[in-house]
PDB file of N, CA and C in Angstrom:
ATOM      1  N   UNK A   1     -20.639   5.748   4.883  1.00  0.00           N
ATOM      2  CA  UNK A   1     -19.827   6.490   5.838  1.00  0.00           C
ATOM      3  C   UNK A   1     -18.646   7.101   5.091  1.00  0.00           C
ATOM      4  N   UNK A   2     -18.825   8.311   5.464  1.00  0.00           N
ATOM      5  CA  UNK A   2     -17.426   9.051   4.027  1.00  0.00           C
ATOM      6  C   UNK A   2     -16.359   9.823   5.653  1.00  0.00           C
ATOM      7  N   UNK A   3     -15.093   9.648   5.507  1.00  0.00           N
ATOM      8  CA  UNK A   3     -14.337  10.077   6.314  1.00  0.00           C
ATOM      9  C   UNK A   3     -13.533  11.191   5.786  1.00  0.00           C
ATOM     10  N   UNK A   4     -12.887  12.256   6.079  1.00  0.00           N
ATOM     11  CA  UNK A   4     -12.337  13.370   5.500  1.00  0.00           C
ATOM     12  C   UNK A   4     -11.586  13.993   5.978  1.00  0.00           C
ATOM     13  N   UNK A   5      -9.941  14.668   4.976  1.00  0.00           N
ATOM     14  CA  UNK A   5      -9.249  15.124   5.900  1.00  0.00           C
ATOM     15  C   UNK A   5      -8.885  16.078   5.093  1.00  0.00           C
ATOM     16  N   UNK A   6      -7.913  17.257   5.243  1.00  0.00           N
ATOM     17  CA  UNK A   6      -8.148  18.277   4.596  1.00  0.00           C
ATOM     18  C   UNK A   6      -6.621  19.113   5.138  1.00  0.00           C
ATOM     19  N   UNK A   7      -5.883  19.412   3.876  1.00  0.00           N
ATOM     20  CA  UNK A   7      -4.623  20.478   3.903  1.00  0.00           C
ATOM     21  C   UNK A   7      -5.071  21.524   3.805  1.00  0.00           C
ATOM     22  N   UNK A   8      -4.488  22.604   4.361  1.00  0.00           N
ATOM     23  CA  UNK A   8      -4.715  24.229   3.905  1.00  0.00           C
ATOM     24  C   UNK A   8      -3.587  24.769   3.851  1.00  0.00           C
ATOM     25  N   UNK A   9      -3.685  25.682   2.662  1.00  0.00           N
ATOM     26  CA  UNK A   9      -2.535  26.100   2.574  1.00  0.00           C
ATOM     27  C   UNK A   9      -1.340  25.983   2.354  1.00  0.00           C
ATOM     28  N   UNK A  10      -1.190  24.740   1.386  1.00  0.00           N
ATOM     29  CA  UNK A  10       0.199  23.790   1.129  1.00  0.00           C
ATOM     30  C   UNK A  10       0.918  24.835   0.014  1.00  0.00           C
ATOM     31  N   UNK A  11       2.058  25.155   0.400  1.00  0.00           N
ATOM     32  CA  UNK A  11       2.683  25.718  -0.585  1.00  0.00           C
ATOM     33  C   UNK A  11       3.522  25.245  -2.373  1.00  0.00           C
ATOM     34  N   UNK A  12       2.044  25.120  -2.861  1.00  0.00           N
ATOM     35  CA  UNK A  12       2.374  24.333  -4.147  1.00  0.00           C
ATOM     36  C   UNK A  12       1.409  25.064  -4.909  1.00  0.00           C
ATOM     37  N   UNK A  13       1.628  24.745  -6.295  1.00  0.00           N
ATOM     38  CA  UNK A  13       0.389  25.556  -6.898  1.00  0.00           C
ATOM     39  C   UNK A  13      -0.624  23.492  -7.085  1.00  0.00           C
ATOM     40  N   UNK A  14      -1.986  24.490  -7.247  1.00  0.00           N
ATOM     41  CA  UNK A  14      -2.979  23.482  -7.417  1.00  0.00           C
ATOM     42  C   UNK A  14      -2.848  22.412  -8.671  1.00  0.00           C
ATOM     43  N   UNK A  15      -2.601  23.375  -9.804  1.00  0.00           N
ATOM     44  CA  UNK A  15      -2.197  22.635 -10.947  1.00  0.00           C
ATOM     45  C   UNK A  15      -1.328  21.354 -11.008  1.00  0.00           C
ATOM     46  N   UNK A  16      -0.103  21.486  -9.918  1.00  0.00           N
ATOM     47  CA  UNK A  16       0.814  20.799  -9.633  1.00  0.00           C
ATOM     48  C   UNK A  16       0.151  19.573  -9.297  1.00  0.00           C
ATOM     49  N   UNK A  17      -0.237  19.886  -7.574  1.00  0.00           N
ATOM     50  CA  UNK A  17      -1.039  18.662  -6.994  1.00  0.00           C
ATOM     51  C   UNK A  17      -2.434  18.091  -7.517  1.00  0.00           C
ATOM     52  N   UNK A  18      -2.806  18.861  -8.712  1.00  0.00           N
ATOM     53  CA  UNK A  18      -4.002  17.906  -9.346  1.00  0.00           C
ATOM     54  C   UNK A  18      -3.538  16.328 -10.568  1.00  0.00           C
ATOM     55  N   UNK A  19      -2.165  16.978 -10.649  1.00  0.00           N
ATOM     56  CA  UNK A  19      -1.398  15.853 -11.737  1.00  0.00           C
ATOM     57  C   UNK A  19      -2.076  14.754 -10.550  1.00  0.00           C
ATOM     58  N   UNK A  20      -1.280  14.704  -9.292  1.00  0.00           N
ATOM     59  CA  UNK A  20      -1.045  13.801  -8.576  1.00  0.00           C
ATOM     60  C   UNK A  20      -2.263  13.003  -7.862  1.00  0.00           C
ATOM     61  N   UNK A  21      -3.066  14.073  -7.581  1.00  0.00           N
ATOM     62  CA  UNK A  21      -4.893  13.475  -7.571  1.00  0.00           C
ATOM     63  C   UNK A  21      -5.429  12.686  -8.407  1.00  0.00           C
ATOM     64  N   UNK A  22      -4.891  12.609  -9.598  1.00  0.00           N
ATOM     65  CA  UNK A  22      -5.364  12.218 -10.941  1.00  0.00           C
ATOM     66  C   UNK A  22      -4.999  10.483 -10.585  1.00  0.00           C
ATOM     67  N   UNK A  23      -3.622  10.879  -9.807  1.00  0.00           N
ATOM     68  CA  UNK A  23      -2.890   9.162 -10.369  1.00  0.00           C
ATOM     69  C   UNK A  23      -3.701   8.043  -9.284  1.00  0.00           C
ATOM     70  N   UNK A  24      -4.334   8.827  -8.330  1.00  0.00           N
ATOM     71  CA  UNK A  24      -4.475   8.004  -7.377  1.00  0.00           C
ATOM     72  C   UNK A  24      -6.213   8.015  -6.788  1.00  0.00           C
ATOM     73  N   UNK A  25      -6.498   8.495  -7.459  1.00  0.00           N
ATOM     74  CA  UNK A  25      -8.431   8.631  -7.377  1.00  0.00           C
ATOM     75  C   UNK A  25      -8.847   7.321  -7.573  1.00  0.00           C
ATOM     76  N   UNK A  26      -9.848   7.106  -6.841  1.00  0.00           N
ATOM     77  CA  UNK A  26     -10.709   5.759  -6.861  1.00  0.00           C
ATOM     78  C   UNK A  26      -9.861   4.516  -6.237  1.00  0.00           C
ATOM     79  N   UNK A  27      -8.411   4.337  -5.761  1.00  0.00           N
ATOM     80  CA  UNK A  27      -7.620   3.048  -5.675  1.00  0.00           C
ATOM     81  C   UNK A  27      -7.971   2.982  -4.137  1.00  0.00           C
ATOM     82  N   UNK A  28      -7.649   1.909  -3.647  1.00  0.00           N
ATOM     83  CA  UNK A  28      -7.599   1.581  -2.323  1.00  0.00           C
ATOM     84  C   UNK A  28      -6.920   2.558  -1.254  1.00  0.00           C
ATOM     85  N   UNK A  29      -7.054   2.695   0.151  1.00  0.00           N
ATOM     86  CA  UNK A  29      -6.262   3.709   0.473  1.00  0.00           C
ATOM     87  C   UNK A  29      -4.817   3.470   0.772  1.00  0.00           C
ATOM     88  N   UNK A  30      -4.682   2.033   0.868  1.00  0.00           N
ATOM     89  CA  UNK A  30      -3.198   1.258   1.334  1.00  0.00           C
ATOM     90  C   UNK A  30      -2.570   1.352  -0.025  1.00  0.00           C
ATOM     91  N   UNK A  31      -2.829   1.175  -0.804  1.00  0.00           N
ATOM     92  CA  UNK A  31      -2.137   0.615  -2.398  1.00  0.00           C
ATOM     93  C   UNK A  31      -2.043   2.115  -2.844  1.00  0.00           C
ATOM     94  N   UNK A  32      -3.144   3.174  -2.892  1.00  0.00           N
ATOM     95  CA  UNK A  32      -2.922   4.562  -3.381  1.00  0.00           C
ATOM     96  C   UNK A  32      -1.553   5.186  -2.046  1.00  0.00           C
ATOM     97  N   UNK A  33      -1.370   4.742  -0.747  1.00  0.00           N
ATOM     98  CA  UNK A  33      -0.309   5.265  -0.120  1.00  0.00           C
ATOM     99  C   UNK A  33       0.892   4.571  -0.053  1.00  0.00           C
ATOM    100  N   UNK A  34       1.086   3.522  -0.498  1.00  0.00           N
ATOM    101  CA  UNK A  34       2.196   2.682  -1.510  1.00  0.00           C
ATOM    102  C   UNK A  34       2.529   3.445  -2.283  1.00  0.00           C
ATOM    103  N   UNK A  35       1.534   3.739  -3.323  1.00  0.00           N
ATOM    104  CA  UNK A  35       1.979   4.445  -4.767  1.00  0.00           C
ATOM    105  C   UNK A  35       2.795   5.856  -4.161  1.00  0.00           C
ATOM    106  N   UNK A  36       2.025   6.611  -3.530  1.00  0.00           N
ATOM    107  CA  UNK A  36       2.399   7.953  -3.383  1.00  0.00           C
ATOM    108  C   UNK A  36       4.177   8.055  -2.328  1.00  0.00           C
ATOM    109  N   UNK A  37       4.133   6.815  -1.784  1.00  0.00           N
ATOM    110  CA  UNK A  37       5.310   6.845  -1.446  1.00  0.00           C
ATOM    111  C   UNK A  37       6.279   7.096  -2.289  1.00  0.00           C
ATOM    112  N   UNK A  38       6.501   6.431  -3.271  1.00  0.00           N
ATOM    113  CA  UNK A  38       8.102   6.227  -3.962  1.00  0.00           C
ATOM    114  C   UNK A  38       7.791   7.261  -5.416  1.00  0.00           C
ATOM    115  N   UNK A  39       6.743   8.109  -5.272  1.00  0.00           N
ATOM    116  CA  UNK A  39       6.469   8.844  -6.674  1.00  0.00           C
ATOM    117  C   UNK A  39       7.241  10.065  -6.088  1.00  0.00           C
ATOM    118  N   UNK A  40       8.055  10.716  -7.243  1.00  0.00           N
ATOM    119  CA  UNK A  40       8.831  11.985  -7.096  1.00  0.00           C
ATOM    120  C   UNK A  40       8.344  13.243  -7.104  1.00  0.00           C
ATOM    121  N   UNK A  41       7.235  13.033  -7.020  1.00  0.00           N
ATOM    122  CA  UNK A  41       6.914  14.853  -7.238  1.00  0.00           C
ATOM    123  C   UNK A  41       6.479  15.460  -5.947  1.00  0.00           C
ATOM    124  N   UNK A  42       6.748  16.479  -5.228  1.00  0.00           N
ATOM    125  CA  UNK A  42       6.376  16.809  -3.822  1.00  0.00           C
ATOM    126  C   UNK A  42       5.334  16.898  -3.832  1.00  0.00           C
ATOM    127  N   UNK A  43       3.745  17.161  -4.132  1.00  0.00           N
ATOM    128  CA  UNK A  43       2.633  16.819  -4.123  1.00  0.00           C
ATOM    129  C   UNK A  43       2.550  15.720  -4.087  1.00  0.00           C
ATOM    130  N   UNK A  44       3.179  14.991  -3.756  1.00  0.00           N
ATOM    131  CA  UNK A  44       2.928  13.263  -3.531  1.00  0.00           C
ATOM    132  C   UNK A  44       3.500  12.810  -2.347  1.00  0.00           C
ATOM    133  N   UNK A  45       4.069  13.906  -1.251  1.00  0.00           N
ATOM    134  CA  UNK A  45       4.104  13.573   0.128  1.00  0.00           C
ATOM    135  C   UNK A  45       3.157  14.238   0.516  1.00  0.00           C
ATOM    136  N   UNK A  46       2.851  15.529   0.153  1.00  0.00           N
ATOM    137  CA  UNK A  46       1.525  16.663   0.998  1.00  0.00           C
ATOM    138  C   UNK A  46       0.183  15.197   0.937  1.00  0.00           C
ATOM    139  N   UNK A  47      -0.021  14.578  -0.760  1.00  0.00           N
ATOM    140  CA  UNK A  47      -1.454  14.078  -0.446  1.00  0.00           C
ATOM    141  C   UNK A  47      -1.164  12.911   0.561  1.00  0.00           C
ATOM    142  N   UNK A  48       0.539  12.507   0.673  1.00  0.00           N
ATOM    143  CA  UNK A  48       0.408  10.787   1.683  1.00  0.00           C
ATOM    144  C   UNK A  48      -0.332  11.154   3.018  1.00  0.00           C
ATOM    145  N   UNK A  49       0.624  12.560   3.589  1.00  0.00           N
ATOM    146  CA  UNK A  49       0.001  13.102   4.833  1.00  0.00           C
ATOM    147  C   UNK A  49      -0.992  13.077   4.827  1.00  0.00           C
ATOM    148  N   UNK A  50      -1.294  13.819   3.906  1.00  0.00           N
ATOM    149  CA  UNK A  50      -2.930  13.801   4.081  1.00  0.00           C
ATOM    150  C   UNK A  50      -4.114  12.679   3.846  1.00  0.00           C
ATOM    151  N   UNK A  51      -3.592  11.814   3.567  1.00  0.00           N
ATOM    152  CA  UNK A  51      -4.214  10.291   3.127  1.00  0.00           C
ATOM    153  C   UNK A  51      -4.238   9.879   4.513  1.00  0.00           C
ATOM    154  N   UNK A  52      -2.949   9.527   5.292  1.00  0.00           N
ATOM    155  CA  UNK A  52      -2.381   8.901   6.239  1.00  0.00           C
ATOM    156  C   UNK A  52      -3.404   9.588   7.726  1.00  0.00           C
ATOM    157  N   UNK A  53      -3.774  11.300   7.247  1.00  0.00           N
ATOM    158  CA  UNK A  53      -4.284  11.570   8.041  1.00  0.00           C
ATOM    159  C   UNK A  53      -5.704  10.661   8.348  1.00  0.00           C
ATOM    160  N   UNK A  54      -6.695  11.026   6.795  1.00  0.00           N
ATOM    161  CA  UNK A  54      -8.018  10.689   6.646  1.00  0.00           C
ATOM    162  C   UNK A  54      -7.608   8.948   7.063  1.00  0.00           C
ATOM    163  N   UNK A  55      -6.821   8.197   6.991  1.00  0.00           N
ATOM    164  CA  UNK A  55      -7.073   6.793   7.433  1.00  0.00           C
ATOM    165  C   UNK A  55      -6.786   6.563   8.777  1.00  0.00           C
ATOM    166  N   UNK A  56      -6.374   7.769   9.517  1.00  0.00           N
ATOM    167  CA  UNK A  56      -6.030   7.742  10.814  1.00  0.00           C
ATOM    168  C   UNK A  56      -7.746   8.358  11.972  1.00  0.00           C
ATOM    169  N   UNK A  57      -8.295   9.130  10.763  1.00  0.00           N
ATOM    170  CA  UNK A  57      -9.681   9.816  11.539  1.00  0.00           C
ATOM    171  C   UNK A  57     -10.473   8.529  11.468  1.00  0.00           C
ATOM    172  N   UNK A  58     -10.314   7.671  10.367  1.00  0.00           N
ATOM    173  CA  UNK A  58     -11.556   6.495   9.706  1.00  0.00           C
ATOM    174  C   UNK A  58     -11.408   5.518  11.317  1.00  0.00           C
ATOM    175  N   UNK A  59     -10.219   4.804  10.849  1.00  0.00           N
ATOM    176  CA  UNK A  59     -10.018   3.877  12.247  1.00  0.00           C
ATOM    177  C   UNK A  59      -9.988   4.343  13.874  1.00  0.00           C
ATOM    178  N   UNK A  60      -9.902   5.625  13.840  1.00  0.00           N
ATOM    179  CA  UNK A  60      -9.411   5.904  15.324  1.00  0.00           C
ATOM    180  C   UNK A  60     -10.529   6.490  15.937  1.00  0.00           C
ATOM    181  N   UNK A  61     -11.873   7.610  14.999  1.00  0.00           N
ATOM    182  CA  UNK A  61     -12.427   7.942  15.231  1.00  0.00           C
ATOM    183  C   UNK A  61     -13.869   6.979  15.281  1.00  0.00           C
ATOM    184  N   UNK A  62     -13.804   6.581  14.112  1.00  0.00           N
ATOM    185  CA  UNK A  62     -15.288   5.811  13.559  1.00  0.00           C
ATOM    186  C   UNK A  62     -14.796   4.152  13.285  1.00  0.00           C
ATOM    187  N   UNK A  63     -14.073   3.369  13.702  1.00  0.00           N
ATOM    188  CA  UNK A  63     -13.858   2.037  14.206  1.00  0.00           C
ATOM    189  C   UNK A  63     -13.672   1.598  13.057  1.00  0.00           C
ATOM    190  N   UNK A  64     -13.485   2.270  11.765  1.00  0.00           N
ATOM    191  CA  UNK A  64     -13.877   1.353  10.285  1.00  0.00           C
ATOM    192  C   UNK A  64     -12.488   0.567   9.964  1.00  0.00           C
ATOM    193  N   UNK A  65     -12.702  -0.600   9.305  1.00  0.00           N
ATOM    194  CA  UNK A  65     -11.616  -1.022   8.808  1.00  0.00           C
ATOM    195  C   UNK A  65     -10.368  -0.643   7.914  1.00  0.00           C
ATOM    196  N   UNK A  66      -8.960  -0.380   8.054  1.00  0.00           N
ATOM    197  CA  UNK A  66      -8.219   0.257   7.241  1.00  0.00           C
ATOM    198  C   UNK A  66      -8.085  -0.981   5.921  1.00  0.00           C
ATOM    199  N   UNK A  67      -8.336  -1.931   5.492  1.00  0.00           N
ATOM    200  CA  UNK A  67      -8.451  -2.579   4.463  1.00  0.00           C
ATOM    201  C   UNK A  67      -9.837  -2.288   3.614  1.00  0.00           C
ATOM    202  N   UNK A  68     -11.143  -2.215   4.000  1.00  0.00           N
ATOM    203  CA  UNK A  68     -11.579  -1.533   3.178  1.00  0.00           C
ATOM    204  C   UNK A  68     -12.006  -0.499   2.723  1.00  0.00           C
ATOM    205  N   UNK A  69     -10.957   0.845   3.490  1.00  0.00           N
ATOM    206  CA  UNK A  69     -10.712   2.285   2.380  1.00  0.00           C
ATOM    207  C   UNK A  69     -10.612   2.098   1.763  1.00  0.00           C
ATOM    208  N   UNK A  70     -11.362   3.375   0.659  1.00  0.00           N
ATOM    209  CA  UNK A  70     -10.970   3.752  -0.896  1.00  0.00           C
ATOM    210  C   UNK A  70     -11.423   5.149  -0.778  1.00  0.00           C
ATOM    211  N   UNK A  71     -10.167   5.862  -1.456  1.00  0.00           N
ATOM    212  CA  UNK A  71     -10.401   7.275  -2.082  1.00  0.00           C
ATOM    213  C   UNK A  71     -11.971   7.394  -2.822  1.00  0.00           C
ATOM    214  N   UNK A  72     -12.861   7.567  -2.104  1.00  0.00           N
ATOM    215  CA  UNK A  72     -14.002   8.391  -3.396  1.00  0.00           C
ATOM    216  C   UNK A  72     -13.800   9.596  -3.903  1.00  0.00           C
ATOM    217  N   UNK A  73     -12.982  10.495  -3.094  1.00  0.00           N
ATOM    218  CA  UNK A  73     -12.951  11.625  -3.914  1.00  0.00           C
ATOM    219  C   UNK A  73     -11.991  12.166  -3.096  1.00  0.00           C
ATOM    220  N   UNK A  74     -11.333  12.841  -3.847  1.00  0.00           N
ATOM    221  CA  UNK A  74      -9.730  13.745  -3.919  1.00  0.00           C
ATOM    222  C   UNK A  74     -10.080  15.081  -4.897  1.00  0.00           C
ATOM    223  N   UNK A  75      -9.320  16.313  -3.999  1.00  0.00           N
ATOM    224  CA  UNK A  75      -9.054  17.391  -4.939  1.00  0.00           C
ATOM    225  C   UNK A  75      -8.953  18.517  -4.322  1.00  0.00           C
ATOM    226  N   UNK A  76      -7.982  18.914  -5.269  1.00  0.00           N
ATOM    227  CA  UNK A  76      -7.055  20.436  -4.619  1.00  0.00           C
ATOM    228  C   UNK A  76      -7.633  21.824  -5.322  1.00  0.00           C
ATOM    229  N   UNK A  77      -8.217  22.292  -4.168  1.00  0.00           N
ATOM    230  CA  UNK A  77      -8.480  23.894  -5.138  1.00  0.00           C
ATOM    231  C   UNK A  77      -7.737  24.964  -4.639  1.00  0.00           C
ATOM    232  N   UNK A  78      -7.856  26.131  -4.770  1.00  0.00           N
ATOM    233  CA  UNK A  78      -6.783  26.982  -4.984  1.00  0.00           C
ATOM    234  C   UNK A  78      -6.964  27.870  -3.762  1.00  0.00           C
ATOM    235  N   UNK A  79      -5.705  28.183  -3.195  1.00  0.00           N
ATOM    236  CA  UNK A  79      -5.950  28.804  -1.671  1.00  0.00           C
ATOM    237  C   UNK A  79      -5.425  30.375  -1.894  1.00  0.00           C
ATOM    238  N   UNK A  80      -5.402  31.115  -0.653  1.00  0.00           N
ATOM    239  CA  UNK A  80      -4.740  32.399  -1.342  1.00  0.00           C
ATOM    240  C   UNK A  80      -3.416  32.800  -1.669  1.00  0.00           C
ATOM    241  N   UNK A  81      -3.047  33.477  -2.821  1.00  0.00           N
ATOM    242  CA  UNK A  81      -2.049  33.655  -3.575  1.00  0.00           C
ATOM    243  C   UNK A  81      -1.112  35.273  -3.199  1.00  0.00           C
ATOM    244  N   UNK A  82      -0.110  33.824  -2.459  1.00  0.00           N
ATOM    245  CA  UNK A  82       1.158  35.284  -1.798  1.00  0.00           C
ATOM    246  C   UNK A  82       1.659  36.593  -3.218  1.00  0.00           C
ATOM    247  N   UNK A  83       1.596  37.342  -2.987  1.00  0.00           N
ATOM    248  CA  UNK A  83       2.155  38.033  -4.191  1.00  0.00           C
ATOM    249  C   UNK A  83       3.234  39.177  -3.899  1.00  0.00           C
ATOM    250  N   UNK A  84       4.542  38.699  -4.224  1.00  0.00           N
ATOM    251  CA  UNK A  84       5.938  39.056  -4.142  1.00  0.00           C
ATOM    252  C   UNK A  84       6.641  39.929  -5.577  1.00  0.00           C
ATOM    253  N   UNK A  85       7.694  40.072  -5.170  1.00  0.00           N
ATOM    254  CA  UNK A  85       8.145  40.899  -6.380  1.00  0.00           C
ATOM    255  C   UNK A  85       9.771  40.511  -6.492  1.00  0.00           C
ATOM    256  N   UNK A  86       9.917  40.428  -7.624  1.00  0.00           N
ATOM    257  CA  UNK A  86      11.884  40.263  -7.993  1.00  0.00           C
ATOM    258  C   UNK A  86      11.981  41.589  -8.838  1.00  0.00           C
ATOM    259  N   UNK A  87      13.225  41.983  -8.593  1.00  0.00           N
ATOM    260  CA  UNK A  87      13.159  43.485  -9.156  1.00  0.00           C
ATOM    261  C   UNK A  87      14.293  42.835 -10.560  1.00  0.00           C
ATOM    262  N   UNK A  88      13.980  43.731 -11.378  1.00  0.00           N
ATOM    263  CA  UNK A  88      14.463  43.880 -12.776  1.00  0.00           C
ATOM    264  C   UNK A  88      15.235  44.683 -13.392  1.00  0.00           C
ATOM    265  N   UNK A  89      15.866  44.520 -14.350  1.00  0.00           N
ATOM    266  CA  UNK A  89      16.946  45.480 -15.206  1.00  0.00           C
ATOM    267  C   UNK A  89      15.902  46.712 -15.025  1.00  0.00           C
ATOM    268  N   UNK A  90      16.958  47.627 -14.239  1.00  0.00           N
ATOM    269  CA  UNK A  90      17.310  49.107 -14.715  1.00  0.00           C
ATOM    270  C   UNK A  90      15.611  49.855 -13.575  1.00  0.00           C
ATOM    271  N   UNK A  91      15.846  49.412 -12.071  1.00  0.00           N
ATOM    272  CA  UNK A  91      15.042  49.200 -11.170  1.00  0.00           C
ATOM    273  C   UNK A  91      13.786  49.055 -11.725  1.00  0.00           C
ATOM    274  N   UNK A  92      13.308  48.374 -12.225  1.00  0.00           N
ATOM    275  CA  UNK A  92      11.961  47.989 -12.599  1.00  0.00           C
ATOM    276  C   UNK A  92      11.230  46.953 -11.921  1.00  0.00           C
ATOM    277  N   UNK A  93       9.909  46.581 -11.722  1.00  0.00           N
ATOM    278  CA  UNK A  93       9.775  45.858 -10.651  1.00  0.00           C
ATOM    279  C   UNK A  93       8.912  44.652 -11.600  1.00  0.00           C
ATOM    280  N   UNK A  94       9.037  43.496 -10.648  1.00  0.00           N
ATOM    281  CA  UNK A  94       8.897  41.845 -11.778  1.00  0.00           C
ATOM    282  C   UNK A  94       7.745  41.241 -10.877  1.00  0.00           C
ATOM    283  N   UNK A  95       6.354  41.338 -10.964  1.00  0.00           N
ATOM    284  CA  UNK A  95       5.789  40.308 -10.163  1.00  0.00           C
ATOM    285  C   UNK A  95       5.780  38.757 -10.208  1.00  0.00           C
ATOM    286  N   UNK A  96       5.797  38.770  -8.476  1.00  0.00           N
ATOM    287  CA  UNK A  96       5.835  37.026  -8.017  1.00  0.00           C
ATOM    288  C   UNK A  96       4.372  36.393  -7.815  1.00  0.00           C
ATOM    289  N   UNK A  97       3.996  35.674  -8.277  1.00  0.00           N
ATOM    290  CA  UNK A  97       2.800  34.856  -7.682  1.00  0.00           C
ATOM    291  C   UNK A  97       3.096  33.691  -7.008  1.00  0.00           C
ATOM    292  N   UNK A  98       3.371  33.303  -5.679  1.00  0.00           N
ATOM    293  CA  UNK A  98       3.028  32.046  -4.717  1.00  0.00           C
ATOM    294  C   UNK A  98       1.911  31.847  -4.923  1.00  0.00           C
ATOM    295  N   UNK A  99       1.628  30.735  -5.158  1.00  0.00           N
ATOM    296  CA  UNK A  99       0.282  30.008  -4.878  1.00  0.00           C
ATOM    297  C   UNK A  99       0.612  29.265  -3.978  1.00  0.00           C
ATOM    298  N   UNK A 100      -0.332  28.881  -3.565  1.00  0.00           N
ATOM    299  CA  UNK A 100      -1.027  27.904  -2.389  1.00  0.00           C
ATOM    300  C   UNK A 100      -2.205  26.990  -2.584  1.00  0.00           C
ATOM    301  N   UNK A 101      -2.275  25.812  -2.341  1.00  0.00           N
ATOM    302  CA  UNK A 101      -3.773  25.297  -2.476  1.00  0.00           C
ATOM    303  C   UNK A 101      -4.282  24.468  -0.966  1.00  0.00           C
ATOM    304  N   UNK A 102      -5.647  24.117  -1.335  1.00  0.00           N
ATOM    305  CA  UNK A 102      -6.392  23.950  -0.440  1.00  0.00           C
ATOM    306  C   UNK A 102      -6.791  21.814  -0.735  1.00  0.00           C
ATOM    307  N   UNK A 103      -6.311  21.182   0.094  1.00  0.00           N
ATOM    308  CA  UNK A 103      -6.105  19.606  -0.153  1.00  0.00           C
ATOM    309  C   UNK A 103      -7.169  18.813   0.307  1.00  0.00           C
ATOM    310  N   UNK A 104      -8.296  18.401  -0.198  1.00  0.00           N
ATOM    311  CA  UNK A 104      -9.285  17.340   0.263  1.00  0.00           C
ATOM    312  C   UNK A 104      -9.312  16.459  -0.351  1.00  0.00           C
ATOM    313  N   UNK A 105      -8.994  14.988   0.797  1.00  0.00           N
ATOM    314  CA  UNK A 105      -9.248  12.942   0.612  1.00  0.00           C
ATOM    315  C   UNK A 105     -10.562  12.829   1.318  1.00  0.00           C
ATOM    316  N   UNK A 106     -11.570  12.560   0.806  1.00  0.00           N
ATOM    317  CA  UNK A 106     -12.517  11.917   1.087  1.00  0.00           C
ATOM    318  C   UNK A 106     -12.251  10.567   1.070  1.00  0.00           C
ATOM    319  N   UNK A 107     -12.339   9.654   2.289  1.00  0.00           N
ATOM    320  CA  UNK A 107     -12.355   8.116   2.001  1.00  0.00           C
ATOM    321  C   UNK A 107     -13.931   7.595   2.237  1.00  0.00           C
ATOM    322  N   UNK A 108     -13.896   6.375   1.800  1.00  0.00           N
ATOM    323  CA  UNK A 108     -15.618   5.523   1.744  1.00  0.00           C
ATOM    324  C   UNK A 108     -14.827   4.213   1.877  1.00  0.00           C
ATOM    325  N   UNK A 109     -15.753   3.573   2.447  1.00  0.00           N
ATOM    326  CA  UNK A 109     -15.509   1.981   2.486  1.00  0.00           C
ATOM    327  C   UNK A 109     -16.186   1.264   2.053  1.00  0.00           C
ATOM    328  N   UNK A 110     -15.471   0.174   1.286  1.00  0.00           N
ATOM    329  CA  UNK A 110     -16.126  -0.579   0.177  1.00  0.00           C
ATOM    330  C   UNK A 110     -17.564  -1.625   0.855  1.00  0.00           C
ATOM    331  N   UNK A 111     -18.485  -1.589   0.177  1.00  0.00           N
ATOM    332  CA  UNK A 111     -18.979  -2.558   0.492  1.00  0.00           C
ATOM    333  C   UNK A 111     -18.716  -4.050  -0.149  1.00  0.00           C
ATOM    334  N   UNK A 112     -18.925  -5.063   1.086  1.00  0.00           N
ATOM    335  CA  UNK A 112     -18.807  -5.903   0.714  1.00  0.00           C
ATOM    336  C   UNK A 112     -20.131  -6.896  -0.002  1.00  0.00           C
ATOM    337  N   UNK A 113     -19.612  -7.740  -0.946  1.00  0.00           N
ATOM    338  CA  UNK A 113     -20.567  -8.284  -1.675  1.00  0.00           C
ATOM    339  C   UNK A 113     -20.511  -9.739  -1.334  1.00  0.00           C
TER     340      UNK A 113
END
């Protein structure tokens, strides 16, 4: 049973929030939303939400236990890219790239042995 929850459109670049995918792939979902609490980088509240979400669809929707979540799979791909401009010495024009990405927690529950 795989449960799933999903950001769109978070205003971060992907690169950013893949550091943070990295730290917390494969861990439990309680202990990976421990971690992501007290870590400093703002991609590490977008994935809690979004953790907090997928453990909120698991138990509320499909009865599963919140002790045995685990992240099987996490990952941010790239959403569409706002493109702005800062103007430059001697009116010249400076392009902006906003990025945005696109946030999926897959959770699974462990089997027991």
């Amino acid at each position: 049973m795989e449960v799933r929850a999903r950001t769109k459109h978070a205003s971060i670049s992907p690169q950013k929030l893949r550091l943070v995918c990295d730290q917390v792939r494969g861990m439990d979902a309680e202990q990976a939303r421990v971690l992501l609490e007290f870590m400093p980088q703002k991609g590490a509240t977008i994935i809690m939400k979004t953790l907090e979400s997928a453990i909120a669809n698991a138990t509320n929707n499909f009865d599963l236990s919140r002790n045995n979540l685990y992240i099987s799979q996490i990952f941010a791909d790239e959403g569409p890219r706002l493109k702005r401009f800062t103007a430059g010495a001697r009116g010249r024009y400076k392009p902006r790239v906003k990025r945005t990405s696109h946030l999926t927690v897959i959770l699974a529950e462990r089997e027991e042995a």
